[in-house]
PDB file of N, CA and C in Angstrom:
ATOM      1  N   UNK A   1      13.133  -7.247   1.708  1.00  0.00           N
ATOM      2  CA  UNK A   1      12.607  -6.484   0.606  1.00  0.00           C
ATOM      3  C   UNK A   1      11.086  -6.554   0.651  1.00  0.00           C
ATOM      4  N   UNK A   2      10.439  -5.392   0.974  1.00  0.00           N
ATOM      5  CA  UNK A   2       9.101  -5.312   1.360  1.00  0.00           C
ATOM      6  C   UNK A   2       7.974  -5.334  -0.331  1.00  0.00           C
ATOM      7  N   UNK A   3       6.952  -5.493   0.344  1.00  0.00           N
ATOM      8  CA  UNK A   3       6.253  -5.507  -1.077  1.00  0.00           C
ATOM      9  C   UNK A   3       5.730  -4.142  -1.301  1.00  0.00           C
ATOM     10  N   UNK A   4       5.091  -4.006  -2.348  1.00  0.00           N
ATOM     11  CA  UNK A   4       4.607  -2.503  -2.950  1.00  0.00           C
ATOM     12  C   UNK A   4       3.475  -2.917  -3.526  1.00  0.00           C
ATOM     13  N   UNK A   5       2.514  -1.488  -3.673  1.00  0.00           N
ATOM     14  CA  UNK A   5       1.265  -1.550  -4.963  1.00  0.00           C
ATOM     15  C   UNK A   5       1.646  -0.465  -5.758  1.00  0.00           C
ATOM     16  N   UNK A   6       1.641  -0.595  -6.783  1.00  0.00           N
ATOM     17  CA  UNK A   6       1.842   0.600  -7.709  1.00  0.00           C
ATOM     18  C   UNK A   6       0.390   0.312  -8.282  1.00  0.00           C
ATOM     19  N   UNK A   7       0.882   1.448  -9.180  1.00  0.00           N
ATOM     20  CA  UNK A   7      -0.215   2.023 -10.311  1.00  0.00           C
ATOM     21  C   UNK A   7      -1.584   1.522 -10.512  1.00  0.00           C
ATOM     22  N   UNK A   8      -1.987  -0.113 -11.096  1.00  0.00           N
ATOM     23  CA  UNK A   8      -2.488  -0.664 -11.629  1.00  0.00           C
ATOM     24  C   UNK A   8      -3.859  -0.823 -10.327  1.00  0.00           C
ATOM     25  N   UNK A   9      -3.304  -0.558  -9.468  1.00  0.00           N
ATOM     26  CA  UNK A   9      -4.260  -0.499  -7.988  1.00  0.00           C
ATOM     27  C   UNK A   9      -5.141   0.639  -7.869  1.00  0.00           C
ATOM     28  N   UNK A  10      -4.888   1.928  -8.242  1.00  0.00           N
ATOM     29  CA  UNK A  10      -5.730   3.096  -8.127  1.00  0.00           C
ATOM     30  C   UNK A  10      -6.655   2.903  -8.790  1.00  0.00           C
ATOM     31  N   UNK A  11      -8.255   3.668  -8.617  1.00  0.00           N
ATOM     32  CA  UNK A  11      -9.385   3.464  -8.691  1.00  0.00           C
ATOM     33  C   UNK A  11      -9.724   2.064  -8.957  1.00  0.00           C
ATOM     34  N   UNK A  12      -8.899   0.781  -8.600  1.00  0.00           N
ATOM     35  CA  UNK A  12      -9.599  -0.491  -8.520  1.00  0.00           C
ATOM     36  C   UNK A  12      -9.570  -0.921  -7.268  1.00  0.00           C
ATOM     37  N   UNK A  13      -8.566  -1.250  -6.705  1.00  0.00           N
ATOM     38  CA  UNK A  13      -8.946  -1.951  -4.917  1.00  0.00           C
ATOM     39  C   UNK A  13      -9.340  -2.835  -4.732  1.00  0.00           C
ATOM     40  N   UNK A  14      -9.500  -4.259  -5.810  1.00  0.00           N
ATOM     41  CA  UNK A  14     -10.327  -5.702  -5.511  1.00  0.00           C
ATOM     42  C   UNK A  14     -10.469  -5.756  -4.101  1.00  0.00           C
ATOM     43  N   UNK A  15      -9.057  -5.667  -3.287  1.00  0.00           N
ATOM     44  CA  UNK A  15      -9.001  -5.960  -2.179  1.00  0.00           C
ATOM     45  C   UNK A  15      -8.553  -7.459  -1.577  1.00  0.00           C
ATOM     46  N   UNK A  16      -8.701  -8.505  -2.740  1.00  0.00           N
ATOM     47  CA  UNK A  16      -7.930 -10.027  -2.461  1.00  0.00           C
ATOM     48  C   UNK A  16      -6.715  -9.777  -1.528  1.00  0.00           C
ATOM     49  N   UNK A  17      -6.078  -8.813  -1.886  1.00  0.00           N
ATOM     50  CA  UNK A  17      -4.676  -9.071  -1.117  1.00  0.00           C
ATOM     51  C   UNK A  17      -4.743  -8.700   0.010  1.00  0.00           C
ATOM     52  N   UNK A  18      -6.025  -8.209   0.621  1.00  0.00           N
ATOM     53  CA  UNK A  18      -6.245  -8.069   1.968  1.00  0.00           C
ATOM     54  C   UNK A  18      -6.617  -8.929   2.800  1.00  0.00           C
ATOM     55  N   UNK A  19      -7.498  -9.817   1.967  1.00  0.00           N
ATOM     56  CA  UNK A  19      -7.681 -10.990   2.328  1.00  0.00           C
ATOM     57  C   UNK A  19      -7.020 -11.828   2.798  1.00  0.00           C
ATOM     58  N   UNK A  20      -5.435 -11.947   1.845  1.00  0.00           N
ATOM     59  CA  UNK A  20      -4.441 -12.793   1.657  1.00  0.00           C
ATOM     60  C   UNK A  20      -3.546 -12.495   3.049  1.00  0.00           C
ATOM     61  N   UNK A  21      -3.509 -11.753   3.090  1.00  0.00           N
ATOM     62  CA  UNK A  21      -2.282 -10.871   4.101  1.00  0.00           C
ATOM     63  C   UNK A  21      -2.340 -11.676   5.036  1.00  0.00           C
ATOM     64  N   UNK A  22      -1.203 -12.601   6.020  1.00  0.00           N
ATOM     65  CA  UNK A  22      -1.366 -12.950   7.128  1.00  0.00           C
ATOM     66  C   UNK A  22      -0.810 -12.019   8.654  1.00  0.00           C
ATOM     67  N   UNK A  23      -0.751 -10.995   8.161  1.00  0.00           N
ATOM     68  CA  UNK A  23      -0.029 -10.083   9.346  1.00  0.00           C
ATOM     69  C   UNK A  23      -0.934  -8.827   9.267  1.00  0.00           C
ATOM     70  N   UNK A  24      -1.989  -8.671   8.069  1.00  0.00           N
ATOM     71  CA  UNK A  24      -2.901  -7.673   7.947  1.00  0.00           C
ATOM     72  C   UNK A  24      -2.034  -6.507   7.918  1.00  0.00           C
ATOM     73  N   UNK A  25      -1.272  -6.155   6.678  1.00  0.00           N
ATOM     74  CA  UNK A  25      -0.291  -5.002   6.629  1.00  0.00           C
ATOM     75  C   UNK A  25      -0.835  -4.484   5.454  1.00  0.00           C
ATOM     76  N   UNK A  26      -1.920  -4.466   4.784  1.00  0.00           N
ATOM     77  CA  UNK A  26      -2.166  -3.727   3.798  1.00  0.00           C
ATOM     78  C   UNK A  26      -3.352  -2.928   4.158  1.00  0.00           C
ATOM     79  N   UNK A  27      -2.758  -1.534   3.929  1.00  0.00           N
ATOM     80  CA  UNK A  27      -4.037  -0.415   4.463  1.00  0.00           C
ATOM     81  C   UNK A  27      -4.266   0.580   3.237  1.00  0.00           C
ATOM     82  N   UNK A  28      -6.030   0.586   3.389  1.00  0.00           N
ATOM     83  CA  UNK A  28      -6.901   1.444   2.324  1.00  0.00           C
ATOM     84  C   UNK A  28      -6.557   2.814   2.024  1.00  0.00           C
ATOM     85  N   UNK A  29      -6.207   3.469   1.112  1.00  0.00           N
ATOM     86  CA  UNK A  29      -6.308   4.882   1.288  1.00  0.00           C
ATOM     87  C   UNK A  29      -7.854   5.812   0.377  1.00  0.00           C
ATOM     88  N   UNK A  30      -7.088   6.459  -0.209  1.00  0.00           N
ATOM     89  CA  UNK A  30      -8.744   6.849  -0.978  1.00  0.00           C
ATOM     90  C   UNK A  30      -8.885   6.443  -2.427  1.00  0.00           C
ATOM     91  N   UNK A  31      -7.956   5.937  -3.383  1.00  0.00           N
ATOM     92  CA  UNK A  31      -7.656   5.426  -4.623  1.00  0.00           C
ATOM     93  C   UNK A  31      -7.264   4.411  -4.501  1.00  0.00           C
ATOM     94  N   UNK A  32      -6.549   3.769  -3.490  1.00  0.00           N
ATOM     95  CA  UNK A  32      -4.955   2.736  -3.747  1.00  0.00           C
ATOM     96  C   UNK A  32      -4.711   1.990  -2.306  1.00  0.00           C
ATOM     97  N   UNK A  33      -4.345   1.066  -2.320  1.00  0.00           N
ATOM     98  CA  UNK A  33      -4.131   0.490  -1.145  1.00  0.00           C
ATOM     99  C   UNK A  33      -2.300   0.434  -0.952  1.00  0.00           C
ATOM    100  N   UNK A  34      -2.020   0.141   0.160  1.00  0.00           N
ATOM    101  CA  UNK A  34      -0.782   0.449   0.473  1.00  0.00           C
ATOM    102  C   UNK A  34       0.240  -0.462   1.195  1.00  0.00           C
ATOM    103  N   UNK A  35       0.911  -0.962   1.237  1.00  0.00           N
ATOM    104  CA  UNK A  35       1.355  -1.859   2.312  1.00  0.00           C
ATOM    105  C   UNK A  35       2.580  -1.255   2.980  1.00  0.00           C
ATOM    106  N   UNK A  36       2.242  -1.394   4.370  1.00  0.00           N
ATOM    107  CA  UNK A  36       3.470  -1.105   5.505  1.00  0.00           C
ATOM    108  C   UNK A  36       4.442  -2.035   5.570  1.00  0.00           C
ATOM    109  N   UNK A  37       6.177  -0.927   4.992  1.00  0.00           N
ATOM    110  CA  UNK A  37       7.011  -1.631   4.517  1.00  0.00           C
ATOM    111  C   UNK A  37       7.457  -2.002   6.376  1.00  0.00           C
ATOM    112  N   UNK A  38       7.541  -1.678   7.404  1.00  0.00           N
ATOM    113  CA  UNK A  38       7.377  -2.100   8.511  1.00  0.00           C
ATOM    114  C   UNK A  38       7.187  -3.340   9.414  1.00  0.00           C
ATOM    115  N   UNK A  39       5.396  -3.723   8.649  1.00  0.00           N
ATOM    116  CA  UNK A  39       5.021  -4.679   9.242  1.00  0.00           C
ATOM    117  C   UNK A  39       5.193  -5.836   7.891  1.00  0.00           C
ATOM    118  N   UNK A  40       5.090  -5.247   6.493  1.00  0.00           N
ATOM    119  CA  UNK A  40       5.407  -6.619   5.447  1.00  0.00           C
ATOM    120  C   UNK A  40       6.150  -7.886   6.423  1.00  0.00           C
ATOM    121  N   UNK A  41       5.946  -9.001   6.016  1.00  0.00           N
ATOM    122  CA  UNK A  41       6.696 -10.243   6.372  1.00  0.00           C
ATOM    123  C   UNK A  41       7.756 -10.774   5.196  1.00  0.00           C
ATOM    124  N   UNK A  42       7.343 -10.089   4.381  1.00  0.00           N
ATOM    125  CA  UNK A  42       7.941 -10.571   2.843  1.00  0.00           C
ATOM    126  C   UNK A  42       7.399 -12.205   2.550  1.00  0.00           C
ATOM    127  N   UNK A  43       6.370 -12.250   2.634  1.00  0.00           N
ATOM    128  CA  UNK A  43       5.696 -13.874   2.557  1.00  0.00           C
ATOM    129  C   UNK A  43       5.472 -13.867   0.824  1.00  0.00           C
ATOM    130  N   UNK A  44       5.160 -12.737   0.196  1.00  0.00           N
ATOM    131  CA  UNK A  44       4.357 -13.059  -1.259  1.00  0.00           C
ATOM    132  C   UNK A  44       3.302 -13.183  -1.182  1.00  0.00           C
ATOM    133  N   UNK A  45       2.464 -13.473  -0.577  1.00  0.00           N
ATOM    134  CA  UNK A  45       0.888 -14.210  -0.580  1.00  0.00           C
ATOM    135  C   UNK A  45      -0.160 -13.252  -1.077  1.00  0.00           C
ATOM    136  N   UNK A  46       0.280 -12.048  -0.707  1.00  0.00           N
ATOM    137  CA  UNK A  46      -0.301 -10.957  -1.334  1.00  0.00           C
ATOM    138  C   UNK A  46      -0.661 -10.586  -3.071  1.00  0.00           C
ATOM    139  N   UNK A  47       0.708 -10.829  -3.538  1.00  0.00           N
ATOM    140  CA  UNK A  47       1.376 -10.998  -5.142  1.00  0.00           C
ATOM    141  C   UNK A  47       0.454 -11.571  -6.167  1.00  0.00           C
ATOM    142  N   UNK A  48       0.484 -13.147  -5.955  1.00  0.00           N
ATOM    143  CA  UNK A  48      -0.767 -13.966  -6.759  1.00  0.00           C
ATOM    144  C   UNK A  48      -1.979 -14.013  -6.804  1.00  0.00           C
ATOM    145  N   UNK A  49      -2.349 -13.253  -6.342  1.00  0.00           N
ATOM    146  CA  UNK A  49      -4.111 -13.114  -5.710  1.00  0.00           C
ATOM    147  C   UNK A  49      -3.879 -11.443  -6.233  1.00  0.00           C
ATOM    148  N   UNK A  50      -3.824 -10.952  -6.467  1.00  0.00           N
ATOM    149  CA  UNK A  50      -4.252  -9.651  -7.401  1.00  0.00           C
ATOM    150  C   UNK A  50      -4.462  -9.611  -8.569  1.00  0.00           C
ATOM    151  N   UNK A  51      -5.816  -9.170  -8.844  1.00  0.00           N
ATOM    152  CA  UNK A  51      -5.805  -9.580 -10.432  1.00  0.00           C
ATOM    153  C   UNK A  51      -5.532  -9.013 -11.253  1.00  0.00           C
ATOM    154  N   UNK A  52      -5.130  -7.532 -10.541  1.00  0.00           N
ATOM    155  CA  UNK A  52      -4.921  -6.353 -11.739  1.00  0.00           C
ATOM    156  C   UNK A  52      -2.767  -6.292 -11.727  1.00  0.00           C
ATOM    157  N   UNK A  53      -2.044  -7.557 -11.375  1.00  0.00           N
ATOM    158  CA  UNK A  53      -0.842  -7.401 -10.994  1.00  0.00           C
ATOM    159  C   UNK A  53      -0.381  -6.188 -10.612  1.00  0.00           C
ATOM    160  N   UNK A  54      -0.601  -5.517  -9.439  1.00  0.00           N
ATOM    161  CA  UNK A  54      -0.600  -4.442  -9.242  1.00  0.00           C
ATOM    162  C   UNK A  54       1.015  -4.843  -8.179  1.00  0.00           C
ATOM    163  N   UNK A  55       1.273  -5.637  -7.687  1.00  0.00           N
ATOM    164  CA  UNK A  55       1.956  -6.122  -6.451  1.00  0.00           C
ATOM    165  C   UNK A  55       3.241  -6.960  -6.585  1.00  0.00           C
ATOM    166  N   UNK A  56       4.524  -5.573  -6.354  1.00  0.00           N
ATOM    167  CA  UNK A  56       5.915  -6.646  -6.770  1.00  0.00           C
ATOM    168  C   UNK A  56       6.704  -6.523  -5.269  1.00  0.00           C
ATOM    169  N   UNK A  57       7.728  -7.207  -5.248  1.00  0.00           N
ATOM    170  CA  UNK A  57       8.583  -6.878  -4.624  1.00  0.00           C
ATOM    171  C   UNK A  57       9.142  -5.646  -4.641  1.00  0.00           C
ATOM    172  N   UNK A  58       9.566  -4.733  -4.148  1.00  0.00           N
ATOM    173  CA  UNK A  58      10.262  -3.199  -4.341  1.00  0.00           C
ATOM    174  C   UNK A  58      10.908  -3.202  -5.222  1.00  0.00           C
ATOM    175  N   UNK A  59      11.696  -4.230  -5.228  1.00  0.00           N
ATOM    176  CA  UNK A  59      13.106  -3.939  -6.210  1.00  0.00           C
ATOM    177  C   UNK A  59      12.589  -4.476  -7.988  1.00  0.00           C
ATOM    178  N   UNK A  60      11.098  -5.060  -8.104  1.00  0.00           N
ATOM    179  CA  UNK A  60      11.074  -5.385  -9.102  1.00  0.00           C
ATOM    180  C   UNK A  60       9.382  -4.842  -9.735  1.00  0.00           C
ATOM    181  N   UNK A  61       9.200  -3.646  -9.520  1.00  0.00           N
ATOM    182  CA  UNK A  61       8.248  -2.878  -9.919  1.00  0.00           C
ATOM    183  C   UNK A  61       8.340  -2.721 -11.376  1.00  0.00           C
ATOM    184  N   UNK A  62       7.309  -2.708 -12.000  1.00  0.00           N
ATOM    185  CA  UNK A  62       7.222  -2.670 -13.149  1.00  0.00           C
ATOM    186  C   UNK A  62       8.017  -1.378 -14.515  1.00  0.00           C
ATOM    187  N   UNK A  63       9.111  -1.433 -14.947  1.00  0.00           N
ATOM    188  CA  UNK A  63       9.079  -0.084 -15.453  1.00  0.00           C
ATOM    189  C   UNK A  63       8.021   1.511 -15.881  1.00  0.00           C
ATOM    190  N   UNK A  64       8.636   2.112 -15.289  1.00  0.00           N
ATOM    191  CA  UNK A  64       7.819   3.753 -14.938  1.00  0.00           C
ATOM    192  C   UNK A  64       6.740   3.602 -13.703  1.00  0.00           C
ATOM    193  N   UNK A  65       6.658   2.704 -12.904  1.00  0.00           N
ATOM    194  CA  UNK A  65       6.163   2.733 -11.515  1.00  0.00           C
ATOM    195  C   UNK A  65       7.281   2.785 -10.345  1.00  0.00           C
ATOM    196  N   UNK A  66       8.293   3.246 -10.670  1.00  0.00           N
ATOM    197  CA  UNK A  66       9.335   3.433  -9.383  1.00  0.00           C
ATOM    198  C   UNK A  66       8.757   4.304  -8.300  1.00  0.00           C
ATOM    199  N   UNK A  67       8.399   4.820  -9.119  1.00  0.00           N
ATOM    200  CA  UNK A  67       7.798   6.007  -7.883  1.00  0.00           C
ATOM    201  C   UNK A  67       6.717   5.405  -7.035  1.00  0.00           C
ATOM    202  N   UNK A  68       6.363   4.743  -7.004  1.00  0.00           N
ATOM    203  CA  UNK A  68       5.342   4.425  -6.257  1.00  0.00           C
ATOM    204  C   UNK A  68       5.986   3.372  -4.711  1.00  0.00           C
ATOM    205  N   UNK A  69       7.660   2.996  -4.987  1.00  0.00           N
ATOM    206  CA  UNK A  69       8.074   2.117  -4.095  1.00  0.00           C
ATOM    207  C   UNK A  69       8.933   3.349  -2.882  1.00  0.00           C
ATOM    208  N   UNK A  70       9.035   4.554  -3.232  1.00  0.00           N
ATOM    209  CA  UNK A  70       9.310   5.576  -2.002  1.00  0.00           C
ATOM    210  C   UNK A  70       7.983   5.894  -1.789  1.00  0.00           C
ATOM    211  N   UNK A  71       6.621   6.060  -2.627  1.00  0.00           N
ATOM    212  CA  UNK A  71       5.467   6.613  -2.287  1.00  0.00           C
ATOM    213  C   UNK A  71       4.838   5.695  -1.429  1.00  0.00           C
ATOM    214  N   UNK A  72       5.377   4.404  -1.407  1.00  0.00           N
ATOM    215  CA  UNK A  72       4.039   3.552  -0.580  1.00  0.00           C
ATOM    216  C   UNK A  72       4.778   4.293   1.083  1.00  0.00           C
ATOM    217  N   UNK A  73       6.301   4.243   1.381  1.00  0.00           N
ATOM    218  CA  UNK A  73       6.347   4.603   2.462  1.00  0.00           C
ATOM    219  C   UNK A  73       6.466   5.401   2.971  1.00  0.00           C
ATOM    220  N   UNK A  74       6.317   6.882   2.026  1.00  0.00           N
ATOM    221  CA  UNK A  74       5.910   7.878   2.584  1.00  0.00           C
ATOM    222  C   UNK A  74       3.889   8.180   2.666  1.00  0.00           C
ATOM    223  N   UNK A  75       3.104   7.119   2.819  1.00  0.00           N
ATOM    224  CA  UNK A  75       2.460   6.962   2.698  1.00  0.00           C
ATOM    225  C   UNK A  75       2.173   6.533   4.485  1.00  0.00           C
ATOM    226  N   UNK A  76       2.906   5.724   5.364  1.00  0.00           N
ATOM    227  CA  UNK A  76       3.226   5.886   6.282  1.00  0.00           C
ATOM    228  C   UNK A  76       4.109   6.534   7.297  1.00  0.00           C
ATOM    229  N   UNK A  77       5.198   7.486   6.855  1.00  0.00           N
ATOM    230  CA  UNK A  77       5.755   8.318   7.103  1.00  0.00           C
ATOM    231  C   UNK A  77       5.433   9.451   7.262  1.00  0.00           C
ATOM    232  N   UNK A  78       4.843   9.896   6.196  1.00  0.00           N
ATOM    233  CA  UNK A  78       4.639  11.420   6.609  1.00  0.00           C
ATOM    234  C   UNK A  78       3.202  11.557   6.831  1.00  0.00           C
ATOM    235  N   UNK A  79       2.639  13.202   7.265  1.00  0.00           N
ATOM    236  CA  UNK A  79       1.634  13.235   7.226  1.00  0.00           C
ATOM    237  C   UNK A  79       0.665  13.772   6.097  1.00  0.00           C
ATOM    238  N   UNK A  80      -0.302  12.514   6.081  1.00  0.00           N
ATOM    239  CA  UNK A  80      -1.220  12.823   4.753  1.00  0.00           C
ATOM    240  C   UNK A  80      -1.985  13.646   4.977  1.00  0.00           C
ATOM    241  N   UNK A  81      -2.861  14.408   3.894  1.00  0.00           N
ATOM    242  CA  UNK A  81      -3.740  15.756   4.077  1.00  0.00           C
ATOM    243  C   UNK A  81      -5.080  15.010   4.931  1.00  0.00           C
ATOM    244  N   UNK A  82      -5.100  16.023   5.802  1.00  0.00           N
ATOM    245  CA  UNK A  82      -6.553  16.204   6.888  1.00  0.00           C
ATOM    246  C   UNK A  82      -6.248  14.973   8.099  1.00  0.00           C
ATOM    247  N   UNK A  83      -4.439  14.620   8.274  1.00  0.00           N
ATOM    248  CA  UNK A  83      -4.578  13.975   9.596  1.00  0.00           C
ATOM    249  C   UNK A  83      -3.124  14.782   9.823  1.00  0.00           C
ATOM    250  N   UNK A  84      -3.106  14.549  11.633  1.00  0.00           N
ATOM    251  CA  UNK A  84      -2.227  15.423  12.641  1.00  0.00           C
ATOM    252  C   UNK A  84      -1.084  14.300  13.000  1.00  0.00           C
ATOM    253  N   UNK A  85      -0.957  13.463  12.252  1.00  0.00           N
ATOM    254  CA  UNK A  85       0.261  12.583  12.389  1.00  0.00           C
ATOM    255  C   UNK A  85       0.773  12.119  12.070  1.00  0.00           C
ATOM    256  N   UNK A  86       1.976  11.346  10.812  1.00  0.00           N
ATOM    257  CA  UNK A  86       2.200   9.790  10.204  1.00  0.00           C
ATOM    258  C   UNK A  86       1.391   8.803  10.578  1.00  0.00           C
ATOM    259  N   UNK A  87       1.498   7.924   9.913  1.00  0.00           N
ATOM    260  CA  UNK A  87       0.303   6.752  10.655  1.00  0.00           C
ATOM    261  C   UNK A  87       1.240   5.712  11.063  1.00  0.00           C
ATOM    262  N   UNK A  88       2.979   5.694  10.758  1.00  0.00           N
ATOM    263  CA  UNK A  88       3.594   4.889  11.344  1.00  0.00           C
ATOM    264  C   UNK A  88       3.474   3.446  11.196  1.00  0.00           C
ATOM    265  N   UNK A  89       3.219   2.478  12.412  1.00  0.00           N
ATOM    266  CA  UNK A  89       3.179   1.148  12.069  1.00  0.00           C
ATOM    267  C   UNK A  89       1.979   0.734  13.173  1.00  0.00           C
ATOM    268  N   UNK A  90       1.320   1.047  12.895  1.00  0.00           N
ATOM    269  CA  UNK A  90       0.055   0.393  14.058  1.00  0.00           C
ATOM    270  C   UNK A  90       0.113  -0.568  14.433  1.00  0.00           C
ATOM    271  N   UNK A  91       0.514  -1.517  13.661  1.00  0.00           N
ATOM    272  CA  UNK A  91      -0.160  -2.876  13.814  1.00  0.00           C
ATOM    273  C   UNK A  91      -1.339  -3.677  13.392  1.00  0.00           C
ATOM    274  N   UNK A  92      -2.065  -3.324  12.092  1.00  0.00           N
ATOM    275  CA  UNK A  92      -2.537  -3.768  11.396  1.00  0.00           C
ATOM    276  C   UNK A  92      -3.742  -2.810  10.839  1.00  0.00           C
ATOM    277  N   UNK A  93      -4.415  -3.019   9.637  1.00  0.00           N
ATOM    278  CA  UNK A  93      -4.941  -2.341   8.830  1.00  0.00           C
ATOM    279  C   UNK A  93      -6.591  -2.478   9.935  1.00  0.00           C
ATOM    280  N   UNK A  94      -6.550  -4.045  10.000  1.00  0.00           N
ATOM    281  CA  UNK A  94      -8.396  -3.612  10.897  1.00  0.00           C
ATOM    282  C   UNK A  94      -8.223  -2.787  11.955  1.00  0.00           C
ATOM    283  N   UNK A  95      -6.979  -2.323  12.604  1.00  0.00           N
ATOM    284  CA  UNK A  95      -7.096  -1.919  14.123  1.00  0.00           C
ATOM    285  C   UNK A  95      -7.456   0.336  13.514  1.00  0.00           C
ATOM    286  N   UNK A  96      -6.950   0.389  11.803  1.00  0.00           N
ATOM    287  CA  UNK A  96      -7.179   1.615  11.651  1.00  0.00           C
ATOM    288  C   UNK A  96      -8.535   1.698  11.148  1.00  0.00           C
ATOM    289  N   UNK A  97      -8.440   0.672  10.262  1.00  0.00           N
ATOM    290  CA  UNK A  97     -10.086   0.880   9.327  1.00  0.00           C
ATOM    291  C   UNK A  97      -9.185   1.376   8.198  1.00  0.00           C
ATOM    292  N   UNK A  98     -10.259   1.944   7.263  1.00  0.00           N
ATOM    293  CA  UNK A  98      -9.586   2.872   5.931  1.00  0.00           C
ATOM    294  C   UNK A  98      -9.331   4.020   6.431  1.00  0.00           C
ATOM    295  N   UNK A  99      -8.290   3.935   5.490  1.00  0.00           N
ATOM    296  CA  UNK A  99      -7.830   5.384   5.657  1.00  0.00           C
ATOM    297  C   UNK A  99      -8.613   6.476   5.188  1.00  0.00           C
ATOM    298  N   UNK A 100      -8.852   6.655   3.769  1.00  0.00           N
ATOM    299  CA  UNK A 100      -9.457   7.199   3.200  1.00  0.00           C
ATOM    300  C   UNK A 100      -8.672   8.617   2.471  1.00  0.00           C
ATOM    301  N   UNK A 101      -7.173   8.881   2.597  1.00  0.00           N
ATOM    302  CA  UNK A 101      -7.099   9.455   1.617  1.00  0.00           C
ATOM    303  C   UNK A 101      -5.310   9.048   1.425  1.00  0.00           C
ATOM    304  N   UNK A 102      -4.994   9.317   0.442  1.00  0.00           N
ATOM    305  CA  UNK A 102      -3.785   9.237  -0.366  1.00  0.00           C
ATOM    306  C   UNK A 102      -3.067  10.103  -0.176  1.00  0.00           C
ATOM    307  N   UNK A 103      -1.734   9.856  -0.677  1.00  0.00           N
ATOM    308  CA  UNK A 103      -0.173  10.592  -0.620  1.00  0.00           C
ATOM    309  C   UNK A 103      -0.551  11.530  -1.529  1.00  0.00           C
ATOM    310  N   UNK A 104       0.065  12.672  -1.960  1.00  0.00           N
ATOM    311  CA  UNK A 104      -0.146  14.111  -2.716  1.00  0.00           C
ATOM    312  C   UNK A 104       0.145  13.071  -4.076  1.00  0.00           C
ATOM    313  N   UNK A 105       1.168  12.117  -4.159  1.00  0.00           N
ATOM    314  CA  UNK A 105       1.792  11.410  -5.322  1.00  0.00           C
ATOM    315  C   UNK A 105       0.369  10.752  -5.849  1.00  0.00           C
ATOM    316  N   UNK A 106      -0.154  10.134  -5.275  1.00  0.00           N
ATOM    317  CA  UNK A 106      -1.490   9.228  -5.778  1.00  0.00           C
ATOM    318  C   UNK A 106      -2.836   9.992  -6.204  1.00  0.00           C
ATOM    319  N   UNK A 107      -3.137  11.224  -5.019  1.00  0.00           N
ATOM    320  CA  UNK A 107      -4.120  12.158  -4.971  1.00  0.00           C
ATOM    321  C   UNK A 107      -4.037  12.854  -6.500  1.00  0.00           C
ATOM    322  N   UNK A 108      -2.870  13.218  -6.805  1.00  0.00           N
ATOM    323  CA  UNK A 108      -2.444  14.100  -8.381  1.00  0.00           C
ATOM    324  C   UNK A 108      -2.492  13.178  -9.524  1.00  0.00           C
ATOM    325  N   UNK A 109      -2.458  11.862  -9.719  1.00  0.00           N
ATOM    326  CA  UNK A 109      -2.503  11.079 -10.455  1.00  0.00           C
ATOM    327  C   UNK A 109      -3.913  10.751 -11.775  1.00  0.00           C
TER     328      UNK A 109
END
C-alpha cells in the first residue's frame, strides 16, 4: 500500500518529505508533489516529517481527498500537458529534477 499527497500539499511543498525519502520517490510537479506508487517502499518516513499532514497511506486519506490517491498515479501514468510521454518510473526524483507541471486534477484545483 503505497503512500499519497493529497490536498493539503498544493501551493505549499515544504519539501521535508523529500528529504526523508530513502529511495527518492517523491517528484515535484507545479503545485504538489507526488509520490511514485512504483518505486514507494512503503517505509512511512515520509508521513511524520510533513507539517502540513498532507501524507497517508492510500487506503487512509483523509475524507473528500480520495481523489487524489488515483490522481497521484495518473500523475505517472499518463501524459501530463506540454510532455510527449508518461513519466513512468525512472528511478528517482533527482535523476528528473522538477517536473513542473500537474495532472489536469491538481492544475483545476
Amino acid at each position: 500500500m503505497p503512500y499519497v499527497i493529497a490536498s493539503p500539499c498544493i501551493d505549499t511543498m515544504d519539501r521535508s518529505c523529500v528529504e526523508e525519502c530513502p529511495v527518492d520517490c517523491i517528484y515535484e510537479g507545479g503545485r504538489k508533489l507526488y509520490i511514485n506508487p512504483k518505486e514507494c517502499i512503503d517505509c512511512g518516513a515520509c508521513e511524520p516529517v510533513c507539517p502540513v499532514e498532507a501524507i497517508s497511506q492510500d487506503r487512509r486519506v483523509a475524507e473528500g481527498d480520495e481523489e487524489h490517491v488515483a490522481d497521484n498515479a495518473r500523475f505517472f501514468a499518463e501524459v501530463l500537458p506540454g510532455r510527449d510521454e508518461p513519466l513512468g518510473a525512472p528511478g528517482g526524483a533527482h535523476r528528473t529534477g522538477e517536473i513542473g507541471v500537474d495532472t489536469p486534477f491538481v492544475s483545476g484545483l
